[in-house]
Protein backbone atom coordinates (compact mmCIF):
# COMPACT_ATOMS: atom_id res chain seq x y z
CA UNK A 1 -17.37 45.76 3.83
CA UNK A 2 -17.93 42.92 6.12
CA UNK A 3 -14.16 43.36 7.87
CA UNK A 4 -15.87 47.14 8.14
CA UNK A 5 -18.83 46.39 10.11
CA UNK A 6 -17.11 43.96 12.25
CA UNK A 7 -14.85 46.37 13.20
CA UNK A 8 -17.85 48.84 14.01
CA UNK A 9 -19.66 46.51 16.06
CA UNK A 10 -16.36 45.62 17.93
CA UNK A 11 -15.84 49.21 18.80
CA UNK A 12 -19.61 49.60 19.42
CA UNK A 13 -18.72 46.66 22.31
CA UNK A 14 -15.96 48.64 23.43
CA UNK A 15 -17.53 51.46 24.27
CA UNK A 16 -20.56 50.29 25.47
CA UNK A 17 -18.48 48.04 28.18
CA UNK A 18 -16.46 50.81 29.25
CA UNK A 19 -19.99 53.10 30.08
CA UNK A 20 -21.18 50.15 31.91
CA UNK A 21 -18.01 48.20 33.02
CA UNK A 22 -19.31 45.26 31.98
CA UNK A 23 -18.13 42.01 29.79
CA UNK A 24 -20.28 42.45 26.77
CA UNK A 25 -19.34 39.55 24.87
CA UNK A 26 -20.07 37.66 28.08
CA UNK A 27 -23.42 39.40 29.00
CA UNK A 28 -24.72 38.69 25.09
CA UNK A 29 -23.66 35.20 24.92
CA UNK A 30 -25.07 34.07 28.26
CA UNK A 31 -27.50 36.52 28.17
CA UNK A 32 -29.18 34.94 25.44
CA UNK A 33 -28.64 31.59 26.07
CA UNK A 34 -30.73 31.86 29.43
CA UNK A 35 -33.33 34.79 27.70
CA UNK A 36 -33.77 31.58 25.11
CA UNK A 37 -34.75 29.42 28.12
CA UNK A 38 -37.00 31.53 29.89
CA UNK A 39 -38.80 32.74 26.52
CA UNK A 40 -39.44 28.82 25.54
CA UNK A 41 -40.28 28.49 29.28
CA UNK A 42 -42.56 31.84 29.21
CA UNK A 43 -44.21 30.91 25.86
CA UNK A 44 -45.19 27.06 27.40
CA UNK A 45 -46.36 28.81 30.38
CA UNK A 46 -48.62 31.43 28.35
CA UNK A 47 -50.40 28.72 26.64
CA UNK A 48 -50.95 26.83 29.87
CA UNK A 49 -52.64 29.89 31.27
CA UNK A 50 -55.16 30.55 27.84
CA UNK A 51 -55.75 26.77 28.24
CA UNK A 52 -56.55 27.27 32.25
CA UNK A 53 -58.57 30.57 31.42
CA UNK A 54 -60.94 28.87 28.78
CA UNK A 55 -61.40 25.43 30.05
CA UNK A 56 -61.25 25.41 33.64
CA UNK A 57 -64.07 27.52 35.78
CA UNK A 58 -62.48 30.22 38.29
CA UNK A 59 -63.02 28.23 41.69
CA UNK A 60 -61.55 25.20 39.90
CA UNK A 61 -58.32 27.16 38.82
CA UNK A 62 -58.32 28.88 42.12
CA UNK A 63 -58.01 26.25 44.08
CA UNK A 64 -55.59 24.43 41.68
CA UNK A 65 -53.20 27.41 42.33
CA UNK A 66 -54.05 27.18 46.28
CA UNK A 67 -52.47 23.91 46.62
CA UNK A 68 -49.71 24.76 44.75
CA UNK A 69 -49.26 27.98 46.78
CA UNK A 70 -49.77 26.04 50.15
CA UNK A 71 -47.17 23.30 49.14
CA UNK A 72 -44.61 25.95 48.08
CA UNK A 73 -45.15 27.59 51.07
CA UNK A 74 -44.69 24.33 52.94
CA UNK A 75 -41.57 23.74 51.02
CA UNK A 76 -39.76 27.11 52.30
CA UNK A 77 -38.85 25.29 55.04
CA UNK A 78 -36.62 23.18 52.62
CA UNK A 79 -32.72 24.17 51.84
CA UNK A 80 -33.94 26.52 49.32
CA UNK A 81 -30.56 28.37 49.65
CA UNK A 82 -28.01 25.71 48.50
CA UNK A 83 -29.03 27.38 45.01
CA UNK A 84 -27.23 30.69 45.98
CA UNK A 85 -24.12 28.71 47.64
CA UNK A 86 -23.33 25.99 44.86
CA UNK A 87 -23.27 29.02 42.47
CA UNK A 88 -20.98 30.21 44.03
CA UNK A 89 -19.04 27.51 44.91
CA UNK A 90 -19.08 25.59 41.08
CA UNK A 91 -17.74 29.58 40.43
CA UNK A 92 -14.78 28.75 42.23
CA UNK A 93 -14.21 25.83 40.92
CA UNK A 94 -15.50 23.50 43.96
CA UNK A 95 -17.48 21.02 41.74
CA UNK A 96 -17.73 18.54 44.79
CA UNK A 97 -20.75 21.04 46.50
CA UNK A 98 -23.25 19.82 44.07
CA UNK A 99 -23.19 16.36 45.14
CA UNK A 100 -23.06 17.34 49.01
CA UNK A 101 -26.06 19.89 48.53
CA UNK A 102 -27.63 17.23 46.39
CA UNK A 103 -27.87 14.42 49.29
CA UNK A 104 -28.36 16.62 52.26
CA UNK A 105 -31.59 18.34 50.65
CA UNK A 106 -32.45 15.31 49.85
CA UNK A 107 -32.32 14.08 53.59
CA UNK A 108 -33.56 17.37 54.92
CA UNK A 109 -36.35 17.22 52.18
CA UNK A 110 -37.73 14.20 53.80
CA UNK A 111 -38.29 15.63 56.73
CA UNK A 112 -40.67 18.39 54.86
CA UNK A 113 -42.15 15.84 53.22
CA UNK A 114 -43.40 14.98 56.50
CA UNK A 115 -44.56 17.95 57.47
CA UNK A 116 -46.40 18.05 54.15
CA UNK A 117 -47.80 15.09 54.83
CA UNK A 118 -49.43 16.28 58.06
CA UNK A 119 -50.80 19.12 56.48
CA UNK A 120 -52.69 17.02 54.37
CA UNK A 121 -53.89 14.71 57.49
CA UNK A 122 -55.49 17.90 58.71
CA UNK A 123 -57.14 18.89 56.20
CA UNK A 124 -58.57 15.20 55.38
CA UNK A 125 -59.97 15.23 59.01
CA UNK A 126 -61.67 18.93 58.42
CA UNK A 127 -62.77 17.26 56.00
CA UNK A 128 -61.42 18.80 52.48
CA UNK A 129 -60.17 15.72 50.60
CA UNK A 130 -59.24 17.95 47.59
CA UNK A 131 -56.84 20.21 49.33
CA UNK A 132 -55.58 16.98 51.55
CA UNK A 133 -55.21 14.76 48.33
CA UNK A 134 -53.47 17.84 46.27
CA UNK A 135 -50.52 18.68 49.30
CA UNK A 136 -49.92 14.51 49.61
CA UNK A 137 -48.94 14.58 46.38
CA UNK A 138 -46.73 17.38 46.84
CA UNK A 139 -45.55 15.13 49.71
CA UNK A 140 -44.78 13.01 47.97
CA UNK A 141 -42.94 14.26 44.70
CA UNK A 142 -41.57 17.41 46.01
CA UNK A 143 -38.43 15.92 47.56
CA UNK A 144 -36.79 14.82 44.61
CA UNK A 145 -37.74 17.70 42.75
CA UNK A 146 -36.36 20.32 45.36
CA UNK A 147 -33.21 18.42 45.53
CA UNK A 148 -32.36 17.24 41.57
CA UNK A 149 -33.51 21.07 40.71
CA UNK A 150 -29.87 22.03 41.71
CA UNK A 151 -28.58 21.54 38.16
CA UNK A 152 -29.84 24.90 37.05
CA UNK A 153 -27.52 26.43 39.70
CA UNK A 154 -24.49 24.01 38.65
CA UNK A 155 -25.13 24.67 35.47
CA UNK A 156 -25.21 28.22 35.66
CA UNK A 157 -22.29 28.12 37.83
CA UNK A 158 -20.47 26.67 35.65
CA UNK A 159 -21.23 29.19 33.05
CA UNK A 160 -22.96 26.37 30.74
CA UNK A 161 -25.83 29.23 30.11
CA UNK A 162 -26.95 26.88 26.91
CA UNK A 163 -27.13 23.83 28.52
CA UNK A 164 -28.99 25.33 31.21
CA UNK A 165 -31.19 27.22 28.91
CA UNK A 166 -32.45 24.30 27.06
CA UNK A 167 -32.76 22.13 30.72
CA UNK A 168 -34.91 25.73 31.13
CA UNK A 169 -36.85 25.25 27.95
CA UNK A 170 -37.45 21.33 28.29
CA UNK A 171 -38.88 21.50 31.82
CA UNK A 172 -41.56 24.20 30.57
CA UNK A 173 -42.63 22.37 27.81
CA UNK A 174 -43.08 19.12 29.58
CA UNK A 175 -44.31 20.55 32.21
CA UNK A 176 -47.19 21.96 29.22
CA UNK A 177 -47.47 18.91 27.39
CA UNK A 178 -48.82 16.93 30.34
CA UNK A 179 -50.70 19.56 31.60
CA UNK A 180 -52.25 20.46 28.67
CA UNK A 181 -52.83 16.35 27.67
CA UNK A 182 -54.62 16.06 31.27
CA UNK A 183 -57.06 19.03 30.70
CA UNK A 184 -58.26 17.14 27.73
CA UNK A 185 -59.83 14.90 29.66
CA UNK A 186 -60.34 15.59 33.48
CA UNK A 187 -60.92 19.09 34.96
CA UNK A 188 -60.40 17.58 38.62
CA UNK A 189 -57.48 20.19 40.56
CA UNK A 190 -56.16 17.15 42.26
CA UNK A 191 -55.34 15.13 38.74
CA UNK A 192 -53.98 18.48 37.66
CA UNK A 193 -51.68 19.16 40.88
CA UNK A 194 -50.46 15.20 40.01
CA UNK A 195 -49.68 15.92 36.45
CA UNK A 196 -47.96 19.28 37.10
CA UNK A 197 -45.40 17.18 39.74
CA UNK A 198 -45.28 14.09 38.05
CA UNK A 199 -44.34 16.22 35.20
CA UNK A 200 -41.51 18.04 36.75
CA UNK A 201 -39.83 14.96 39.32
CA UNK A 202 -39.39 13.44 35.79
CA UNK A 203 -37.55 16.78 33.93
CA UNK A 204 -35.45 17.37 37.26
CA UNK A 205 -34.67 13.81 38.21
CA UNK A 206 -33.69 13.23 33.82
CA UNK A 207 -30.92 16.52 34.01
CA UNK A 208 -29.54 16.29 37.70
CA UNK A 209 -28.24 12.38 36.14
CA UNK A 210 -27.25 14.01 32.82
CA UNK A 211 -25.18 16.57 34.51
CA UNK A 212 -23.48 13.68 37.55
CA UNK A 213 -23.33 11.10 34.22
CA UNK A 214 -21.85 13.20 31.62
CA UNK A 215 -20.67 16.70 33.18
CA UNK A 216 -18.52 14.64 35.42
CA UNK A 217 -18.14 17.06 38.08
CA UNK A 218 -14.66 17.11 40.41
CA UNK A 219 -14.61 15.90 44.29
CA UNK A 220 -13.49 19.40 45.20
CA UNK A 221 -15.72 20.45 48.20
CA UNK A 222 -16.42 24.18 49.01
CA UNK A 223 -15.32 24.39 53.17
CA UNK A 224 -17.79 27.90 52.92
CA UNK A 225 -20.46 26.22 51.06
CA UNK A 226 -22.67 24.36 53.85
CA UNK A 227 -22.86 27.44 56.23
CA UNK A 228 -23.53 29.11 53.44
CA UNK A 229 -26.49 27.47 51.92
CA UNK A 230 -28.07 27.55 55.55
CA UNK A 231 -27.49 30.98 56.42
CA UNK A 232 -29.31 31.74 53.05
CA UNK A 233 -32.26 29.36 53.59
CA UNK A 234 -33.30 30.55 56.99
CA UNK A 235 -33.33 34.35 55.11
CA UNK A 236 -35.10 32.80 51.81
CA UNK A 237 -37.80 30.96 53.77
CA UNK A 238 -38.57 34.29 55.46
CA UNK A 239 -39.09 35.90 52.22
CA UNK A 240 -40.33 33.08 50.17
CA UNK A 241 -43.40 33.42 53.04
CA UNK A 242 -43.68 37.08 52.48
CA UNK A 243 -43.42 36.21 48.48
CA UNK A 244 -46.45 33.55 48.16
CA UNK A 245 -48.37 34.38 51.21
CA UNK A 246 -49.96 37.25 49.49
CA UNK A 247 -51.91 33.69 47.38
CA UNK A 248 -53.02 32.20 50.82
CA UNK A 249 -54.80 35.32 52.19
CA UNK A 250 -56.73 35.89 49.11
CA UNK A 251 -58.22 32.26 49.20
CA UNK A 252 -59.04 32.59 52.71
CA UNK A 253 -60.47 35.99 52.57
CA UNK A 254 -61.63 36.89 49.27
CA UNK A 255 -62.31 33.01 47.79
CA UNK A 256 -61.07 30.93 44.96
CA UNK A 257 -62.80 32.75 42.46
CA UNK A 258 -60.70 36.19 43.75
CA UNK A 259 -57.31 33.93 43.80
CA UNK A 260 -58.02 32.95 40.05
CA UNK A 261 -58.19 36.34 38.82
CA UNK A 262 -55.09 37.70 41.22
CA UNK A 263 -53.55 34.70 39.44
CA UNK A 264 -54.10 36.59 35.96
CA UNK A 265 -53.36 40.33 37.23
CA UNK A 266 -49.85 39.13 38.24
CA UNK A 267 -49.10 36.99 35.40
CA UNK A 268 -47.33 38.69 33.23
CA UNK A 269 -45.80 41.43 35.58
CA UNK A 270 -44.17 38.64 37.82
CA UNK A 271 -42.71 36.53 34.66
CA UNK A 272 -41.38 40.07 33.33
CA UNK A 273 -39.92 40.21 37.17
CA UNK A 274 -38.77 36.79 36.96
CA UNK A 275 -36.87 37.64 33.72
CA UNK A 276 -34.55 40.03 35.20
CA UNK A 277 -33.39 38.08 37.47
CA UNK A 278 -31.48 35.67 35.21
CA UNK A 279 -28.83 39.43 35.22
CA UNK A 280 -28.13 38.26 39.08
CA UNK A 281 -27.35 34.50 37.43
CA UNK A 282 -25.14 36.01 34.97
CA UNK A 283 -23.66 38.47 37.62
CA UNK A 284 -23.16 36.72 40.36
CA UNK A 285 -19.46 34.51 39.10
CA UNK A 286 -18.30 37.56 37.62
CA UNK A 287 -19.06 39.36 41.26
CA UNK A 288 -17.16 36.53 43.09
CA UNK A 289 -14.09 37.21 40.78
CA UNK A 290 -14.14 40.92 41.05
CA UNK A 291 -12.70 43.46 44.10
CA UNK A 292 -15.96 44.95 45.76
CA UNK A 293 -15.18 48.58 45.49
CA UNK A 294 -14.73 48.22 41.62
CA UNK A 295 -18.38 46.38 41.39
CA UNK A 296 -19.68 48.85 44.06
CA UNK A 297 -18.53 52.04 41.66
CA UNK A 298 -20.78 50.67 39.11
CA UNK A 299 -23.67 49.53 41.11
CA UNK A 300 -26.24 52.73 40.67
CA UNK A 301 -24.97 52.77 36.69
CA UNK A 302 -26.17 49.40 35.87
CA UNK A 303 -29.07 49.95 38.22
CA UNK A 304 -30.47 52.93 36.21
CA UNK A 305 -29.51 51.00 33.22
CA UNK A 306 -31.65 47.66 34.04
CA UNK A 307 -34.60 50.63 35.53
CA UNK A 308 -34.64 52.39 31.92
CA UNK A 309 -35.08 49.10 29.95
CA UNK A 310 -37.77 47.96 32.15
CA UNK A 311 -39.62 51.34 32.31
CA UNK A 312 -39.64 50.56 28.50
CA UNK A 313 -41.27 47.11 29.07
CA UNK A 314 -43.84 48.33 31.41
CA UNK A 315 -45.21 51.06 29.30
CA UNK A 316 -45.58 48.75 26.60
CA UNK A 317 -47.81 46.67 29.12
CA UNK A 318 -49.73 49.21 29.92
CA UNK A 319 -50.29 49.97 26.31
CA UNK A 320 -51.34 46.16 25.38
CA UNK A 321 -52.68 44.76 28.57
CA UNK A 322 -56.26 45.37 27.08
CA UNK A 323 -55.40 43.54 23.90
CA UNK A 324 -53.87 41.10 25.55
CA UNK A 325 -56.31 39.91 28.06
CA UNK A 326 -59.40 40.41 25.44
CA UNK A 327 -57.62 38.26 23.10
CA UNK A 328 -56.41 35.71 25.30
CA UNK A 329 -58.10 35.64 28.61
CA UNK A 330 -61.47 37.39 27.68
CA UNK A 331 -63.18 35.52 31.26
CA UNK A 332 -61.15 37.69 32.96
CA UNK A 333 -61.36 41.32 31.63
CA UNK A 334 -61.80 42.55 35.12
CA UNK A 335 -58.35 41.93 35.49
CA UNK A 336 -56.76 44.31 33.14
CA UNK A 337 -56.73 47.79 35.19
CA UNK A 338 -55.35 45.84 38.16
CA UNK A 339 -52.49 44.55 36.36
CA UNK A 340 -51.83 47.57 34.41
CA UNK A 341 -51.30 49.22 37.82
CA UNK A 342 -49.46 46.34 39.52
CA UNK A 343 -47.25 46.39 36.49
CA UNK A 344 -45.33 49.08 38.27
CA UNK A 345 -43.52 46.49 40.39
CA UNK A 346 -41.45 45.53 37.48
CA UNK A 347 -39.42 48.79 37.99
CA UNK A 348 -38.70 48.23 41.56
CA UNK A 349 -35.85 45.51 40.63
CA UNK A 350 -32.45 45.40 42.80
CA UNK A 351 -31.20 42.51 40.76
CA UNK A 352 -27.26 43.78 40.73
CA UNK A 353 -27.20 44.84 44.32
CA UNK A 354 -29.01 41.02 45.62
CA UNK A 355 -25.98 39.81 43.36
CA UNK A 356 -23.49 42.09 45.10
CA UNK A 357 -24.29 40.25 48.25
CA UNK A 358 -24.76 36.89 46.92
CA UNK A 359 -21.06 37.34 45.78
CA UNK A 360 -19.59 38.81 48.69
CA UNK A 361 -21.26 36.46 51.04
CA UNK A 362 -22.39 38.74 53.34
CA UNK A 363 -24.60 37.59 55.86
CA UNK A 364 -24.94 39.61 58.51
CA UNK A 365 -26.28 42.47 55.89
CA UNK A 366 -28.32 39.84 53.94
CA UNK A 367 -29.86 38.85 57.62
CA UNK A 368 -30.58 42.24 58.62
CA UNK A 369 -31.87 43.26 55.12
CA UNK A 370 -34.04 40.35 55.01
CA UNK A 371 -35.31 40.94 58.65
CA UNK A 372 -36.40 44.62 57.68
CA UNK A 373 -38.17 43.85 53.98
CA UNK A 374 -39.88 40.53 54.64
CA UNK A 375 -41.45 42.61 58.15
CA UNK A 376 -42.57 45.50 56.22
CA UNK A 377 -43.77 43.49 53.33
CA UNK A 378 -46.38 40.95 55.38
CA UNK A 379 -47.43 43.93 57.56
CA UNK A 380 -48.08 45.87 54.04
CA UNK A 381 -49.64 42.78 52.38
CA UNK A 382 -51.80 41.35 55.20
CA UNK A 383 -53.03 45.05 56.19
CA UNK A 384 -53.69 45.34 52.69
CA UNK A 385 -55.64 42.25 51.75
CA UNK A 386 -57.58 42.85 55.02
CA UNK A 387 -58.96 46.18 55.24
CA UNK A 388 -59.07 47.13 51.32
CA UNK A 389 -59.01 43.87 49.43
CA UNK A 390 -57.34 42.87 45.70
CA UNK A 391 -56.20 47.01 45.85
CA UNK A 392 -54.71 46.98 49.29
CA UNK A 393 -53.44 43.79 48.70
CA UNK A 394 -51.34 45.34 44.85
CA UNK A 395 -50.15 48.49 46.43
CA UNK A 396 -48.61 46.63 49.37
CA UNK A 397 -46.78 44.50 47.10
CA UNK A 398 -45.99 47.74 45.27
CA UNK A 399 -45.03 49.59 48.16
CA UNK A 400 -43.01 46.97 49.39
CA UNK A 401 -40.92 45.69 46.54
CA UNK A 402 -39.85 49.63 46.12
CA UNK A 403 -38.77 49.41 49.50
CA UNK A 404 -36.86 46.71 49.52
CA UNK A 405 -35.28 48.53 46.64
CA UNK A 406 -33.83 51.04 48.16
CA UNK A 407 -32.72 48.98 51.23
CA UNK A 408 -30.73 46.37 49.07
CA UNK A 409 -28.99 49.44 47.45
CA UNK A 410 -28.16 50.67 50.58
CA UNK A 411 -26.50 47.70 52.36
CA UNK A 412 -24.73 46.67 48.97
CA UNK A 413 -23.04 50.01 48.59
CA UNK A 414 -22.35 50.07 52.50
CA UNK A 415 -20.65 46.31 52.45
């Protein structure tokens, strides 16, 4: 009986790999080994938001999340591509990139640090000692976290999906434990910006050594893979701006109170978002090793497959967003209609095209699709937030990521 079944399910692989021409036995196991990490990371991060939503007022969380918004946008300006590029090149078996992305965004990141640190000087002398105090930290802890963070892209260059899941997994619930320890006694924004990046400069910092100390990686240098990592940091900071800007216009324009609940009527939709996009980890090696016109044939089927499953996920939001926001954030009910309609982002996902590109290196296309969707999206956003508020401000986002959809289907089937 049991030879039976395992000759079912075998033939169940079969067939499912041929509809989708895909590796199933290699999508399942590192598939779940990074679903693992991002659940444990998901589930730390949920009870980090109850705990935020109960204990700490709305202008106090608000302006927690500012700083962290303002730093990240700060830190945009760091080599935030090297990620894409040392995939790629552990992929093909140039180990050696991880060390020589490791030091230089380590000496680029001092130079944001710097800029960081100026921020903060102006701010001190307009006079808002909370906001200056919360971006020197970043100042002075981001370096080392931007730069040791690389591990997740060795390791998932490598193909080591479990080690990096549990690296995933570790870093969330540290990241929780001290957050949650420090809200037991201080509800200050600036002691809870420190503990967030003290926090993770001590997760990152712990696995980049574990990986150099006991991963032993080779000396083998990717010729490809410092062009590479620049070209895709000038085209990331562009749309990491039009990503997190949409958090700096609602604290200037609406308040802190307004960013708080944002904060909530995203939260869920973007982790959902974030989810998916472990499919352009997992894609991404295989992508490099494949002809193009073989992974183009089978871009729009794998599309419409990732679209169904998610359509799947966001009606079941829709169905339990009330539930879950009465049962777990009840202080912010007003949030629940908004984020049952901004859950509709989650369907605009171009995961396997992005990783078409990311594979194929192509930069001219990934310049001039990164020109055209980052334009539309701030004019879309900023309009938005402007003239029509938290509403304007969801349907650009909307509007946008559907977009950029289409356009990243486009260029990836024209490569």
């Amino acid at each position: 009986m049991e030879k039976v079944m395992r000759q079912v399910v075998e033939k169940t692989k079969q067939r499912l790999g041929g509809f989708l021409q895909t590796d199933i036995d290699y999508l399942l196991s590192g598939g779940s080994a990074l679903l693992a990490g991002q659940f444990s990371s998901l589930f730390f991060s949920f009870l980090l938001s109850i705990a935020f939503a109960h204990y700490l007022l709305p202008e106090t969380y608000g302006v927690y999340k500012y700083i962290l918004s303002l730093s990240g946008l700060i830190w945009m300006l760091s080599l935030s591509g090297s990620g894409t590029a040392v995939v790629r090149a552990i992929a093909k078996g140039f180990e050696g990139s991880y060390l020589q992305a490791f030091w230089m965004n380590l000496k680029w990141n001092a130079f944001i640090s710097l800029v960081c640190a100026g921020a903060a000087g102006y701010y001190f002398f307009a006079g808002n000692t909370i906001l200056a105090s919360g971006l020197l930290v970043a100042a002075i802890f981001s370096p080392i976290i931007k730069s040791a963070e690389l591990y997740g892209p060795f390791l998932n260059g490598k193909k080591e999906f479990k080690k990096a899941s549990i690296a995933t997994g570790l870093r969330g619930f540290i990241t929780a434990a001290v957050l949650l320890s420090t809200l037991a006694f201080a509800r200050d924004p600036v002691i809870l910006v420190l503990a967030f990046f003290i926090a993770n400069a001590a997760i990152t910092a712990a696995t980049f050594l574990f990986t150099i100390f006991f991963m032993r990686p080779n000396k083998e240098v990717d010729p490809e893979s410092s062009s590479l990592a620049k070209h895709t940091s000038v085209m990331k900071f562009f749309a990491g701006v039009a990503e997190s800007i949409d958090n700096i216009l609602v604290f200037h324009y609406l308040g802190a109170a307004e960013l708080a609940l944002y904060s909530f009527i995203v939260l869920i939709p973007n982790q959902v978002t974030g989810m998916t996009k472990h499919l352009m980890t997992l894609a991404i090696p295989k992508f490099a090793e494949r002809e193009r016109s073989l992974v183009q044939k089978n871009l729009f089927r794998k599309s419409f497959m990732v679209f169904l499953a998610l359509f799947a996920v966001f009606l079941a939001y829709v169905l339990s967003a009330h539930w879950i926001f009465a049962t777990f954030f009840p202080r912010y009910m007003d949030a629940v209609f908004y984020s049952q309609v901004y859950a509709l982002i989650v369907l605009a996902n171009g995961v396997f095209s992005t990783a078409l590109l990311d594979a194929r290196v192509a930069i001219f296309e990934k310049y001039k699709l990164t020109t055209l969707s980052v334009a539309i999206k701030i004019v879309l956003i900023f309009t938005g937030v402007y003239y029509f508020g938290l509403w304007g401000l969801i349907l650009g986002r909307i509007l946008s990521k559907t977009i950029n959809m289409f356009l990243v289907f486009w260029f990836a089937k024209n490569l």
